[in-house]
PDB file of N, CA and C in Angstrom:
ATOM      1  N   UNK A   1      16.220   6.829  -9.291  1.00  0.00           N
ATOM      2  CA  UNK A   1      15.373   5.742  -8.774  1.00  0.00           C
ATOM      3  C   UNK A   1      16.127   4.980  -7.696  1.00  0.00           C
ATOM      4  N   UNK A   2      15.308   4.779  -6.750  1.00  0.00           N
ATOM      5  CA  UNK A   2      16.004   4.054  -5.698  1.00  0.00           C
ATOM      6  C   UNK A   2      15.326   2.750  -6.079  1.00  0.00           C
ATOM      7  N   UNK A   3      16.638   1.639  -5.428  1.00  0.00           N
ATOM      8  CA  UNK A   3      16.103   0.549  -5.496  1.00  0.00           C
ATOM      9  C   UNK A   3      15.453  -0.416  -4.040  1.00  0.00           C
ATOM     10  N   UNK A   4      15.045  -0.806  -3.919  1.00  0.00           N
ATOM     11  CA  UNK A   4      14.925  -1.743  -2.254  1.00  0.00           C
ATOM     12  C   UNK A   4      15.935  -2.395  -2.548  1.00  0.00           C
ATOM     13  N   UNK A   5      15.830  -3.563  -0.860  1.00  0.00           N
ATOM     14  CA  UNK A   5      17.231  -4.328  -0.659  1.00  0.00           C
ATOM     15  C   UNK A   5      16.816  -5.437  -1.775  1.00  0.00           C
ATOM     16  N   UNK A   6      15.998  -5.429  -2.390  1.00  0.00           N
ATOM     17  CA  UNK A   6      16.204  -6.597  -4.016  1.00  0.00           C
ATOM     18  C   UNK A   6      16.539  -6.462  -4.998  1.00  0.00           C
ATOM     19  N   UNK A   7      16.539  -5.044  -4.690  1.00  0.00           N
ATOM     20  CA  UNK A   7      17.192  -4.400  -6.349  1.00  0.00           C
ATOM     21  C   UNK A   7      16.196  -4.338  -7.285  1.00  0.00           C
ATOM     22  N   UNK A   8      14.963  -4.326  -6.549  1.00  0.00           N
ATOM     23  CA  UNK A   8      13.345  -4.290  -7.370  1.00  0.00           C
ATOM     24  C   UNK A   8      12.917  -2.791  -7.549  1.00  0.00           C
ATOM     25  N   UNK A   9      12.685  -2.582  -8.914  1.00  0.00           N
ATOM     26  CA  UNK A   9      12.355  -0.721  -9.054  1.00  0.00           C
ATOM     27  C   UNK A   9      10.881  -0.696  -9.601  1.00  0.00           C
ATOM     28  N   UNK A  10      10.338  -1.849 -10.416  1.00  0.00           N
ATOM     29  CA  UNK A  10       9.312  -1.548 -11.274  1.00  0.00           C
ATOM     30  C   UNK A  10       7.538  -2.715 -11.027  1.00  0.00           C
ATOM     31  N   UNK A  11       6.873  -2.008 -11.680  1.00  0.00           N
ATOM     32  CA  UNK A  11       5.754  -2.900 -11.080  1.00  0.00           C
ATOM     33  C   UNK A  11       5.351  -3.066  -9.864  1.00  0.00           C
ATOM     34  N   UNK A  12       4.728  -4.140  -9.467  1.00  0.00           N
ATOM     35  CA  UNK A  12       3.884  -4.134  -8.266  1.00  0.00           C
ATOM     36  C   UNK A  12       4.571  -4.226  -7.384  1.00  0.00           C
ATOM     37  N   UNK A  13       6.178  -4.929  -6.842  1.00  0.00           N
ATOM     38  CA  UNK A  13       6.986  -5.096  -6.892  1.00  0.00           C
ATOM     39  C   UNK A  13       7.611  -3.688  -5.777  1.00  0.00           C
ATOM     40  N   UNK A  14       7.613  -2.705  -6.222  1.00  0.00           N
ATOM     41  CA  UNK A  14       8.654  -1.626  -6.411  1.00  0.00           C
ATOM     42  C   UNK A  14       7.189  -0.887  -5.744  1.00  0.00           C
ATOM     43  N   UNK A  15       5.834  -0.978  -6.034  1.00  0.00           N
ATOM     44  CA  UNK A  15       4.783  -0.821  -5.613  1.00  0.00           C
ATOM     45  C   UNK A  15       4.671  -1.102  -3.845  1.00  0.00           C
ATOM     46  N   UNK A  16       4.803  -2.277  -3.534  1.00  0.00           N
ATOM     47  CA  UNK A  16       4.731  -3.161  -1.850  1.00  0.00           C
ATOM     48  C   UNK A  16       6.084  -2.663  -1.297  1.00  0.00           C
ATOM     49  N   UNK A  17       6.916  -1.977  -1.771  1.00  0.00           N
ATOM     50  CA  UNK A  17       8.436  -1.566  -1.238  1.00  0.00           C
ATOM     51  C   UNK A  17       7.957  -0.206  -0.722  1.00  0.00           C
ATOM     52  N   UNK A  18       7.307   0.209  -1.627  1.00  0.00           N
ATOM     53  CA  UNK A  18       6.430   1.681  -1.188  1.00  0.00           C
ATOM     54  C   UNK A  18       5.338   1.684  -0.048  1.00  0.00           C
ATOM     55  N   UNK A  19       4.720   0.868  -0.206  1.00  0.00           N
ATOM     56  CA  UNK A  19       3.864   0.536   0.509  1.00  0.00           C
ATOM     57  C   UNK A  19       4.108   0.312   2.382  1.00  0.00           C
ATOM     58  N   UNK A  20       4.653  -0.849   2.217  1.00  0.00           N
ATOM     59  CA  UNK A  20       5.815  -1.285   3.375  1.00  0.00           C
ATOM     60  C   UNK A  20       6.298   0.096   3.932  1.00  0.00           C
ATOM     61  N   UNK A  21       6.823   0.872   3.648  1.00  0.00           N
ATOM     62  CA  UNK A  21       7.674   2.055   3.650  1.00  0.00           C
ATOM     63  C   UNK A  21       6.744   2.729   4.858  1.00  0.00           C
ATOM     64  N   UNK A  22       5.286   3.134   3.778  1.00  0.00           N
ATOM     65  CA  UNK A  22       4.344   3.871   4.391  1.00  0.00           C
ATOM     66  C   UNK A  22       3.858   3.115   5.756  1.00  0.00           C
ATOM     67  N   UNK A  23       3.504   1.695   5.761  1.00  0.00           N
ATOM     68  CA  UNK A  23       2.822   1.179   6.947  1.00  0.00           C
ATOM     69  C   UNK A  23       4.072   1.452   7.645  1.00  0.00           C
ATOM     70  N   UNK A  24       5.101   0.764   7.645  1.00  0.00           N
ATOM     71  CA  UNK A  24       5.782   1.430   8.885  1.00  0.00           C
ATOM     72  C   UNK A  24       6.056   2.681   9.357  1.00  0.00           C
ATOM     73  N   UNK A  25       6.226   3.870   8.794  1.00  0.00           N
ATOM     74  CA  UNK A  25       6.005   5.490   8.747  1.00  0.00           C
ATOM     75  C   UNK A  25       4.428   6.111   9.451  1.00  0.00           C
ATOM     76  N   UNK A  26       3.574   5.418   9.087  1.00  0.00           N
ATOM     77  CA  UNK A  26       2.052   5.749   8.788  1.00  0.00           C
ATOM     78  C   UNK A  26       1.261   4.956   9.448  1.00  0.00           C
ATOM     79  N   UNK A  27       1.195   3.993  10.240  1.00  0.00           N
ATOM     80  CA  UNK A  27       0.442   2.853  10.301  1.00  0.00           C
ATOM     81  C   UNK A  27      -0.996   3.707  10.501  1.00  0.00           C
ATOM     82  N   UNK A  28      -1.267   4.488  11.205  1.00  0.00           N
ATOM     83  CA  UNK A  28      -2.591   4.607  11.227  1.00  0.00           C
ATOM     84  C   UNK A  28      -3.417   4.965  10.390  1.00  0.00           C
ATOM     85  N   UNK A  29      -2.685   5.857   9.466  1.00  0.00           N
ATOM     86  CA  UNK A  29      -3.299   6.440   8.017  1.00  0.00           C
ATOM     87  C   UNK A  29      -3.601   5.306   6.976  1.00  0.00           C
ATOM     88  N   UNK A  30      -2.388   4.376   7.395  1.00  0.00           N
ATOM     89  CA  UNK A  30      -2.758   3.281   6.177  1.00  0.00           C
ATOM     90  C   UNK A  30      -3.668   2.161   6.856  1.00  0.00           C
ATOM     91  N   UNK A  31      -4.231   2.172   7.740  1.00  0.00           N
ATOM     92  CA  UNK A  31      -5.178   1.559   8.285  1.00  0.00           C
ATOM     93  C   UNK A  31      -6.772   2.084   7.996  1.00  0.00           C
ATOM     94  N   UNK A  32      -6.580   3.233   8.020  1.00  0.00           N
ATOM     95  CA  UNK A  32      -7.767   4.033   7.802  1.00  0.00           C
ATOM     96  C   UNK A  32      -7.959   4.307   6.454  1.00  0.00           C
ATOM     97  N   UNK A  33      -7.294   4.405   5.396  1.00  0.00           N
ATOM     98  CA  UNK A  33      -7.144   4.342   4.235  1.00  0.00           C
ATOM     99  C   UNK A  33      -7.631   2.794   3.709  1.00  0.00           C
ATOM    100  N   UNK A  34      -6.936   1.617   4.655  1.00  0.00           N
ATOM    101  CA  UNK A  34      -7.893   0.296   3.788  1.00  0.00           C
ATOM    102  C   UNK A  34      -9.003  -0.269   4.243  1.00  0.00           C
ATOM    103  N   UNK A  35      -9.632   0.649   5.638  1.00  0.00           N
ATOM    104  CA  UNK A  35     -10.930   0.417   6.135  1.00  0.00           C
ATOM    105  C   UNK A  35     -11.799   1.064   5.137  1.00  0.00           C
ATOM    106  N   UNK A  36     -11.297   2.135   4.370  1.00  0.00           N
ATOM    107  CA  UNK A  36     -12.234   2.933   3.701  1.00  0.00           C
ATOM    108  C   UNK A  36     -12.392   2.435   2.157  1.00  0.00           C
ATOM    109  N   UNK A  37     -11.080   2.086   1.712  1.00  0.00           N
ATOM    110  CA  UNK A  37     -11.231   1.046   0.355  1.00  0.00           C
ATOM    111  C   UNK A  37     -12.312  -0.194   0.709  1.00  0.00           C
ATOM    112  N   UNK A  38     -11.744  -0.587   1.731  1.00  0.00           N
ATOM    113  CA  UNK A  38     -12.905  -2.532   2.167  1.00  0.00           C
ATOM    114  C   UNK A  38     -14.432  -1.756   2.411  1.00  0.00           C
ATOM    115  N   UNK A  39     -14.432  -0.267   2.960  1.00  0.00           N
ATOM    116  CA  UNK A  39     -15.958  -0.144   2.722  1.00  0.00           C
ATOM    117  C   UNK A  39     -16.606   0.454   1.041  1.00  0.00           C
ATOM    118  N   UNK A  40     -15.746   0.961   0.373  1.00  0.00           N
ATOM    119  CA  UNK A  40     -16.402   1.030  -1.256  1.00  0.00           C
ATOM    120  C   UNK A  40     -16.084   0.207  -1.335  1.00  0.00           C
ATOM    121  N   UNK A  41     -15.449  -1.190  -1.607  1.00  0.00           N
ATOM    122  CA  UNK A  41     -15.877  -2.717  -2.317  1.00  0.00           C
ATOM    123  C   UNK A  41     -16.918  -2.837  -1.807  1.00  0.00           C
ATOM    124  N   UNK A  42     -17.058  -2.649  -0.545  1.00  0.00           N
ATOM    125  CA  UNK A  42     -18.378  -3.295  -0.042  1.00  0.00           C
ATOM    126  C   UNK A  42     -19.844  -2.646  -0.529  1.00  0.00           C
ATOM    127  N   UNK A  43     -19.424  -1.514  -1.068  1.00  0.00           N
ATOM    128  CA  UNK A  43     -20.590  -0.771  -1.112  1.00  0.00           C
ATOM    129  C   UNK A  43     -21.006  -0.807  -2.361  1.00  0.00           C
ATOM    130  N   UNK A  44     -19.544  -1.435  -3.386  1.00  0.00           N
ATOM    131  CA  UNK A  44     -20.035  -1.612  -5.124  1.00  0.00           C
ATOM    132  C   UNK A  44     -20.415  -2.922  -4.793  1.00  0.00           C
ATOM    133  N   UNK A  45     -20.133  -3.848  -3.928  1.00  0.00           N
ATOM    134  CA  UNK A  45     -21.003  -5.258  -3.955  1.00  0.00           C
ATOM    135  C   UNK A  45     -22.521  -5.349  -3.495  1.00  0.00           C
ATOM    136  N   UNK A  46     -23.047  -4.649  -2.965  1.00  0.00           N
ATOM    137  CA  UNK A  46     -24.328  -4.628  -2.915  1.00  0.00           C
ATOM    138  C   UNK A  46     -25.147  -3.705  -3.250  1.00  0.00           C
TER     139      UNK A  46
END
């Protein structure tokens, strides 16, 4: 297990370290990936 520079491994936490990782690696995929989540919320809200 790697840790980030906090020494954070677990939970949501260790989750946004991953995350972070990807938007900077990925930005466009992870852009298009939360246009498409914000459109199913939108689509279970109405």
């Amino acid at each position: 297990v790697e840790l980030g520079p906090a020494g954070i491994d677990e939970g949501e936490a260790g989750e946004a370290v991953v995350l972070d990782d990807l938007v900077q690696r990925q930005p466009k995929l992870v852009d298009r990936a939360r246009r498409l989540d914000a459109r199913n919320r939108f689509c279970q809200d109405h």
